[in-house]
Protein backbone atom coordinates (compact mmCIF):
# COMPACT_ATOMS: atom_id res chain seq x y z
CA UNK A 1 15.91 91.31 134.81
CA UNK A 2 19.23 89.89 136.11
CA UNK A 3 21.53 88.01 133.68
CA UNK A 4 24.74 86.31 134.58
CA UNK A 5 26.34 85.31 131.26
CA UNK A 6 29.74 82.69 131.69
CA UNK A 7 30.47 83.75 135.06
CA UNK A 8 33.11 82.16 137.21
CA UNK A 9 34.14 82.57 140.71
CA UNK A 10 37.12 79.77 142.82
CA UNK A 11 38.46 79.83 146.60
CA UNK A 12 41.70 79.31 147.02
CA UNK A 13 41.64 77.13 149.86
CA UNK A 14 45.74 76.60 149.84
CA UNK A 15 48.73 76.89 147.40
CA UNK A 16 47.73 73.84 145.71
CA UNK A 17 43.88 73.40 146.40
CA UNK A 18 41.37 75.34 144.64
CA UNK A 19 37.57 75.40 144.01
CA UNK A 20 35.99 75.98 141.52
CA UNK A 21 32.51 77.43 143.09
CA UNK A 22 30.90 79.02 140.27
CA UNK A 23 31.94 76.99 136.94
CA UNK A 24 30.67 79.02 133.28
CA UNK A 25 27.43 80.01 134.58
CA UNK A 26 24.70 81.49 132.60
CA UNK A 27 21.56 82.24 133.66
CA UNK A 28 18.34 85.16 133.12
CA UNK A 29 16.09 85.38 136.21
CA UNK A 30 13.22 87.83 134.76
CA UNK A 31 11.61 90.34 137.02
CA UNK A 32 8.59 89.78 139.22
CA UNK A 33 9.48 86.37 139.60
CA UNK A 34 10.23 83.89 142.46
CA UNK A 35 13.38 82.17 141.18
CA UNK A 36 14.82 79.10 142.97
CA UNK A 37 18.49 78.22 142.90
CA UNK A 38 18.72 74.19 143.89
CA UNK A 39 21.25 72.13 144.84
CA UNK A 40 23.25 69.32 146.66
CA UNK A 41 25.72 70.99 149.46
CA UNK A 42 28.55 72.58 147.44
CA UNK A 43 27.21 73.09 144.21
CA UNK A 44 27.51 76.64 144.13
CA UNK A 45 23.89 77.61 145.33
CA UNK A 46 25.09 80.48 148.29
CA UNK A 47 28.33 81.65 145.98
CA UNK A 48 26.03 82.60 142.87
CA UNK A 49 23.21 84.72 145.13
CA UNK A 50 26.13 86.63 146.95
CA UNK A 51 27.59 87.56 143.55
CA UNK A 52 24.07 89.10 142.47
CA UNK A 53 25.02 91.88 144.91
CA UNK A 54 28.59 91.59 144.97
CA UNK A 55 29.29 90.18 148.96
CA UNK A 56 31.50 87.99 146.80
CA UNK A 57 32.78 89.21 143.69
CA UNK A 58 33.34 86.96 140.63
CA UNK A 59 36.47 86.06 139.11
CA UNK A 60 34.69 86.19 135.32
CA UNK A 61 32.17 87.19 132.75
CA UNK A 62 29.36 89.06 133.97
CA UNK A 63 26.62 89.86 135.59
CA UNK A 64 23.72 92.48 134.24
CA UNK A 65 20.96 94.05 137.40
CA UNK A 66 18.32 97.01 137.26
CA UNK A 67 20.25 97.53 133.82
CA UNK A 68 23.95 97.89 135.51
CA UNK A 69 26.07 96.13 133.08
CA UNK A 70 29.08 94.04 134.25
CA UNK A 71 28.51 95.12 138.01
CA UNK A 72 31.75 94.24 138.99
CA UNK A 73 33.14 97.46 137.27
CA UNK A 74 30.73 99.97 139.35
CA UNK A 75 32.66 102.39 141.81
CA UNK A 76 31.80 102.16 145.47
CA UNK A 77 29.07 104.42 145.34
CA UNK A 78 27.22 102.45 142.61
CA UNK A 79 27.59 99.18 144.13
CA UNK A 80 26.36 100.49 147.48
CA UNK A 81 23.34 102.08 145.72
CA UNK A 82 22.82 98.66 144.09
CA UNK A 83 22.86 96.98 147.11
CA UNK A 84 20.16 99.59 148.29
CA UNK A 85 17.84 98.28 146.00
CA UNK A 86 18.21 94.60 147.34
CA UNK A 87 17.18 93.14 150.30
CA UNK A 88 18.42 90.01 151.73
CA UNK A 89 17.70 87.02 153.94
CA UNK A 90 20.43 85.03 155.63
CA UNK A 91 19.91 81.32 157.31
CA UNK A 92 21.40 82.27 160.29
CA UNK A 93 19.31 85.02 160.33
CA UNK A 94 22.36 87.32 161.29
CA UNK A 95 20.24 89.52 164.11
CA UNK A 96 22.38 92.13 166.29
CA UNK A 97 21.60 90.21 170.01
CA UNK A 98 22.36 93.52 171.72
CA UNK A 99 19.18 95.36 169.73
CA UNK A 100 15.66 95.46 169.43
CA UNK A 101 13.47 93.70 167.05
CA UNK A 102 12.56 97.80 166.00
CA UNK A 103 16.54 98.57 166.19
CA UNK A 104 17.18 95.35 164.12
CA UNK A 105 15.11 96.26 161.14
CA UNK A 106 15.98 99.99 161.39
CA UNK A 107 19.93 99.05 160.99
CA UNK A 108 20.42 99.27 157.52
CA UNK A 109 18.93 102.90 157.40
CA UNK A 110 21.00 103.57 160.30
CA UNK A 111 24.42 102.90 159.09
CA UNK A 112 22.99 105.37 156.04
CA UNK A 113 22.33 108.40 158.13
CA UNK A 114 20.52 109.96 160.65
CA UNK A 115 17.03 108.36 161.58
CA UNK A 116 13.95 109.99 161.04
CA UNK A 117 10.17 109.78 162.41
CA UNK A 118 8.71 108.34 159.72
CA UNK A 119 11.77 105.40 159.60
CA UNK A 120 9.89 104.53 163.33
CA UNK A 121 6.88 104.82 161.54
CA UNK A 122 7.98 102.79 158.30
CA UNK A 123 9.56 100.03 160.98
CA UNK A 124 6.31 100.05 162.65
CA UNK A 125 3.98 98.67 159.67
CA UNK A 126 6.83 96.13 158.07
CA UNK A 127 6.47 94.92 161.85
CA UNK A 128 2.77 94.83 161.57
CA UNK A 129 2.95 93.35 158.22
CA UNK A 130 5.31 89.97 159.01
CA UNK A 131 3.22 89.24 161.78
CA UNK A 132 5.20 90.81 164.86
CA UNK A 133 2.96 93.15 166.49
CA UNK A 134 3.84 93.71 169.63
CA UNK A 135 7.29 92.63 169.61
CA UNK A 136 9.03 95.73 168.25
CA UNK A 137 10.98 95.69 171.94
CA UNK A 138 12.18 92.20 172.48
CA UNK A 139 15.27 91.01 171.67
CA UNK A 140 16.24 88.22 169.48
CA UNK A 141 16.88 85.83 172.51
CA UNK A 142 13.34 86.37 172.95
CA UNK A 143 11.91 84.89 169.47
CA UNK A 144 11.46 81.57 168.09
CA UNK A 145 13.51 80.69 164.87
CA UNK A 146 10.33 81.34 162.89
CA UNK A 147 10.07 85.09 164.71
CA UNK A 148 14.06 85.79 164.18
CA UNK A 149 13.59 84.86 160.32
CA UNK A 150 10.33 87.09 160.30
CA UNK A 151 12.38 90.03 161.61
CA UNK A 152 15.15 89.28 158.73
CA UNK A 153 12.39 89.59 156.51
CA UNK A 154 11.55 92.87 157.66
CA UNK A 155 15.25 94.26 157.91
CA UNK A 156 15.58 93.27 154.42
CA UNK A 157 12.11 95.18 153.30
CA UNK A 158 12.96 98.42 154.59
CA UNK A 159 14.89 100.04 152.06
CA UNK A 160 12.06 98.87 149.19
CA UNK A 161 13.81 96.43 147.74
CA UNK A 162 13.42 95.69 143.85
CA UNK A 163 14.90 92.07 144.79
CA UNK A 164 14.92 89.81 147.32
CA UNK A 165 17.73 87.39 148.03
CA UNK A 166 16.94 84.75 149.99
CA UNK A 167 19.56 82.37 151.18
CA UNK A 168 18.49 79.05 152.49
CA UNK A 169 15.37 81.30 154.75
CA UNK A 170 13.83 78.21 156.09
CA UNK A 171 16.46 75.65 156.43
CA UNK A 172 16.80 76.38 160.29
CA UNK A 173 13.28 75.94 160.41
CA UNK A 174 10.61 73.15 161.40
CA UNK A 175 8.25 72.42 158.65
CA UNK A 176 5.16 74.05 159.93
CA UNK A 177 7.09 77.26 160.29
CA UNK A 178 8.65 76.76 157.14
CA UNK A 179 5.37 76.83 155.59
CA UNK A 180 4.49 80.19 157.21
CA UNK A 181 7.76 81.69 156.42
CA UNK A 182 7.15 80.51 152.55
CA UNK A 183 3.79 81.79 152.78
CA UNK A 184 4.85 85.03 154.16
CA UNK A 185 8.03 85.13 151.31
CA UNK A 186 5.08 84.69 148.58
CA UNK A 187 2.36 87.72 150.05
CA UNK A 188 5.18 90.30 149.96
CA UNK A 189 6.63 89.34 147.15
CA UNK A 190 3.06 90.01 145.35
CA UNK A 191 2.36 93.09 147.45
CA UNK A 192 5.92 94.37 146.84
CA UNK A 193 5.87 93.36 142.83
CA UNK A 194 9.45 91.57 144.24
CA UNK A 195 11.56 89.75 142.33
CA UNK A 196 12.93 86.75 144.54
CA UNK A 197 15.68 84.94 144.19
CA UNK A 198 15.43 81.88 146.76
CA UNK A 199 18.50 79.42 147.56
CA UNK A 200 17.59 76.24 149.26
CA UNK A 201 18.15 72.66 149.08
CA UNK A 202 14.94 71.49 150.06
CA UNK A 203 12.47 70.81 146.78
CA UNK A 204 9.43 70.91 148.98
CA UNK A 205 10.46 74.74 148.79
CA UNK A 206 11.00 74.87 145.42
CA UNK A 207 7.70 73.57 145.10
CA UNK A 208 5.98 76.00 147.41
CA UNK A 209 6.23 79.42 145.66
CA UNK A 210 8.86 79.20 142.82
CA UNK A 211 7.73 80.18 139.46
CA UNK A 212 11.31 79.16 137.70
CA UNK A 213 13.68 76.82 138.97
CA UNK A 214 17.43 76.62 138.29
CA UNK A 215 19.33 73.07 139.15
CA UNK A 216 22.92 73.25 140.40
CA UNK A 217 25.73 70.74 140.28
CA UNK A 218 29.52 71.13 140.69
CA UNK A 219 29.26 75.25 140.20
CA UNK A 220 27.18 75.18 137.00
CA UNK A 221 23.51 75.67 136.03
CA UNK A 222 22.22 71.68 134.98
CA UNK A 223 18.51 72.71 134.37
CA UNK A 224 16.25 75.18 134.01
CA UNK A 225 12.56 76.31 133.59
CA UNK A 226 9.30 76.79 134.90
CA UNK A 227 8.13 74.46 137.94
CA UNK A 228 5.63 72.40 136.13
CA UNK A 229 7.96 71.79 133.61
CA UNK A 230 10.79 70.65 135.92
CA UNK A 231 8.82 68.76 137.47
CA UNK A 232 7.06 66.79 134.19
CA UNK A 233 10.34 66.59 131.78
CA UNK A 234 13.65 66.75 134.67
CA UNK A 235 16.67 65.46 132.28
CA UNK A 236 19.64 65.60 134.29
CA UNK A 237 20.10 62.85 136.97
CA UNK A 238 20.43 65.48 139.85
CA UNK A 239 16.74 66.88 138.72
CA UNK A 240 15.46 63.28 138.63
CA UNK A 241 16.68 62.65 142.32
CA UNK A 242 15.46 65.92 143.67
CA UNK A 243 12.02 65.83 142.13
CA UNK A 244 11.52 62.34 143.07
CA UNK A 245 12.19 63.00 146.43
CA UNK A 246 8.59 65.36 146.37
CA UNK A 247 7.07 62.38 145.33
CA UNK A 248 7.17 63.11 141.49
CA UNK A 249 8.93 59.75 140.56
CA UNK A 250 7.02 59.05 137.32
CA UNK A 251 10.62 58.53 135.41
CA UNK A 252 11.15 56.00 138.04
CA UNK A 253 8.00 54.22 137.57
CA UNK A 254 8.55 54.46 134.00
CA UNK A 255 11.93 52.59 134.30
CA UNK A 256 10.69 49.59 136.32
CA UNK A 257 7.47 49.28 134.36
CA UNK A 258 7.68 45.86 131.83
CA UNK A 259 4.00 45.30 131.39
CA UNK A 260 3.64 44.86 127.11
CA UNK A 261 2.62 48.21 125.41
CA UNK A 262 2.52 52.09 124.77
CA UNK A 263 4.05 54.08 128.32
CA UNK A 264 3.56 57.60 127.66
CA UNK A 265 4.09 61.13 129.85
CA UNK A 266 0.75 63.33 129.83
CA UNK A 267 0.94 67.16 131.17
CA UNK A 268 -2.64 68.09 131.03
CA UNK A 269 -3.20 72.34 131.21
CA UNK A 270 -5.48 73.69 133.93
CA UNK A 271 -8.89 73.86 132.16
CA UNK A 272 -8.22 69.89 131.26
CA UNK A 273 -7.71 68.52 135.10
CA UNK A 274 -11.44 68.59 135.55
CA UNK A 275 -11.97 66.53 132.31
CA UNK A 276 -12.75 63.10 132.18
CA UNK A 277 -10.49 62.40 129.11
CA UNK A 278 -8.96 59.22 129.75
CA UNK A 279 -12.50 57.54 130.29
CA UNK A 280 -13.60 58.62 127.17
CA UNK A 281 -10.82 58.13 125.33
CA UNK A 282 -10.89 54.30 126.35
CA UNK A 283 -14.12 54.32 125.16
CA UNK A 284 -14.30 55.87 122.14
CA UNK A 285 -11.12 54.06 120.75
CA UNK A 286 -11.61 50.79 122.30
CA UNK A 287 -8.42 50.76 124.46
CA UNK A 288 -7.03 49.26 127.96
CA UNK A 289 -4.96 52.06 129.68
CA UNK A 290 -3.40 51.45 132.97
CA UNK A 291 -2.99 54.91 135.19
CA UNK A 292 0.62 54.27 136.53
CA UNK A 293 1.32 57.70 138.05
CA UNK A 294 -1.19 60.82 138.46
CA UNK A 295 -0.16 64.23 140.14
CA UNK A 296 -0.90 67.69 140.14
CA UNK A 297 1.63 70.33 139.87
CA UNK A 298 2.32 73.51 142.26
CA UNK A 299 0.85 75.58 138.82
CA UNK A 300 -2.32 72.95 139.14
CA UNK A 301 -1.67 71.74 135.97
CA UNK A 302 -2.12 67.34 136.05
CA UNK A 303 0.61 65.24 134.72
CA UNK A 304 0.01 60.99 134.36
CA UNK A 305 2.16 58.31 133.31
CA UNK A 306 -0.30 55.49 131.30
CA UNK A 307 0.35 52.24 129.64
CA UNK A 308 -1.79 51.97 126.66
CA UNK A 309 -2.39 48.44 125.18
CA UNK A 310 -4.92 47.57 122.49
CA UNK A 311 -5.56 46.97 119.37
CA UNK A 312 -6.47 51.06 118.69
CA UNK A 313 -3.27 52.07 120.74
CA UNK A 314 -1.59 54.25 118.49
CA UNK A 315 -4.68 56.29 118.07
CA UNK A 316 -4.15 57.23 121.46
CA UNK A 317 -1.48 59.83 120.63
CA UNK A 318 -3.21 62.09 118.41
CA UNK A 319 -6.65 61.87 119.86
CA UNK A 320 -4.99 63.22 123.28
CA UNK A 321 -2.58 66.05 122.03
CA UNK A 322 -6.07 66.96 119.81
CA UNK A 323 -7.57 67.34 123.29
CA UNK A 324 -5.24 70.04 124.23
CA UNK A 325 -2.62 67.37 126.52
CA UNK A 326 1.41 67.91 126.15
CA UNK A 327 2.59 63.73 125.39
CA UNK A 328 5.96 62.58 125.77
CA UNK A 329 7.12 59.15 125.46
CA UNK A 330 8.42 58.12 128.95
């Protein structure tokens, strides 16, 4: 598990002008996890994943990982072994132009000590594994963006990693390879029992393979919580924007609706999304409802916006949440 608890970090820029990058944030990312870190440009997003293994160091509070309290106070030789146990993925993908894909990914051993045959060997299958056979001797001036970002992802996988920080991996990217990168992210971090911790500004990658989402704005922490429940209750404004712009704008629809009647939020769980519910529940109670908005979240749960009118409307409610469906009113 990695906590931050009140943690603060500024840039001097000059005498007089300071920012404040990281503003009282606390936050628990638990293990196993893919955790995304969203945001507008400056909010803090790339300053709070380089504190995690101290590339910048914060100015307060603390931060607990692998059970290292306050990691700011470790000696040299602790932080280095905590950065051992951490892998990490740039957005410039940071490759050495002069070396190998193979020499690439064998660095960070390298700088360590003295390579061994089985480090080839080791190299060899993470090579094999992201889906780079037979390029372990080009060079990066060789490879596609999608083929440099697969090598980063390889780099950062040889020292086994317990966590993997991931700063904006796809944002240099086309789409297409995006989703292969994402896909890619999601295998190993299953195969590796990885806990991610994925920066980005896009929310069509938050939506892709994060399990817990954090919201940033101005340096501090807005919103957090699962996916699916970002996605069905966002209640800060920068939430709303970002989750609308994935096409889950039922707060929006909600706002410009003025037809007469009950407008309520429905999160239905997975073994309800198959269900014919609303049919029968216009049936059985006698009751006009108008489907305004219907999705299904990354977690394949459904969540519906409906305006309810008639004269067995507030039966609705209860007969839904009886069902097994969350209700909010919208």
């Amino acid at each position: 598990m990695i906590t931050l608890k009140h943690v603060y970090k500024q840039f001097d820029i000059s005498k007089k002008r300071h920012i404040k990058a990281l503003n009282d944030v606390s936050l628990t990312i638990q293990d196993n996890t893919i955790h995304g870190i969203i945001g507008l440009s400056g909010a803090g997003k790339s300053t709070l994943i380089r504190t995690l293994n101290q590339l910048e160091t914060h100015d307060e509070g603390e931060i607990s990982v692998f059970g290292y309290q306050d990691i700011k106070r470790l000696n040299k030789e602790s932080t280095r072994m905590l950065r051992r146990r951490m892998g990490m993925i740039f957005q410039s993908f940071n490759l050495l132009e002069s070396k190998t894909v193979l020499n690439n990914i064998l660095f960070p051993i390298r700088v360590q000590r003295k390579l061994h045959q089985a480090d080839y060997q080791k190299a060899y299958d993470i090579i094999n594994d992201v889906g780079l056979k037979g390029y372990a001797s080009s060079y990066p001036h060789q490879l596609s963006g999608g083929q440099k970002q697969r090598v980063g992802i390889a780099r950062a996988l040889i020292n086994d990693p317990e966590i993997l920080l991931c700063d904006e991996p796809t944002s240099a990217l086309d789409p297409l390879t995006t989703k292969q990168i994402l896909a890619l992210i999601k295998r190993l971090k299953h195969k590796h029992h990885l806990t991610v911790v994925l920066v980005t500004h896009d929310m069509h990658v938050i939506k892709a393979v994060c399990d817990e989402v954090t919201v940033m704005h101005e340096g501090m922490p807005v919103e957090s919580g699962t996916i699916d429940n970002i996605l069905f209750n966002p209640t800060h404004p920068i939430t709303k924007e970002l989750v609308q712009l994935i096409g889950f704008n039922m707060h929006d629809v909600a706002k410009k609706i003025n037809k007469p009647g009950l407008v309520m939020s429905l999160k239905f769980p997975k073994h309800l999304t198959g269900e014919s519910l609303i049919s029968t529940c216009i049936n059985k109670l006698d009751v006009e409802i108008n489907i305004l908005f219907a999705n299904v979240t990354p977690n394949t749960e459904g969540i519906m916006l409906i305006n309810v009118n008639g004269s067995e409307q507030n039966q609705v409610k209860p007969y839904l949440e009886k069902q097994g469906v969350v209700i909010k009113d919208a």
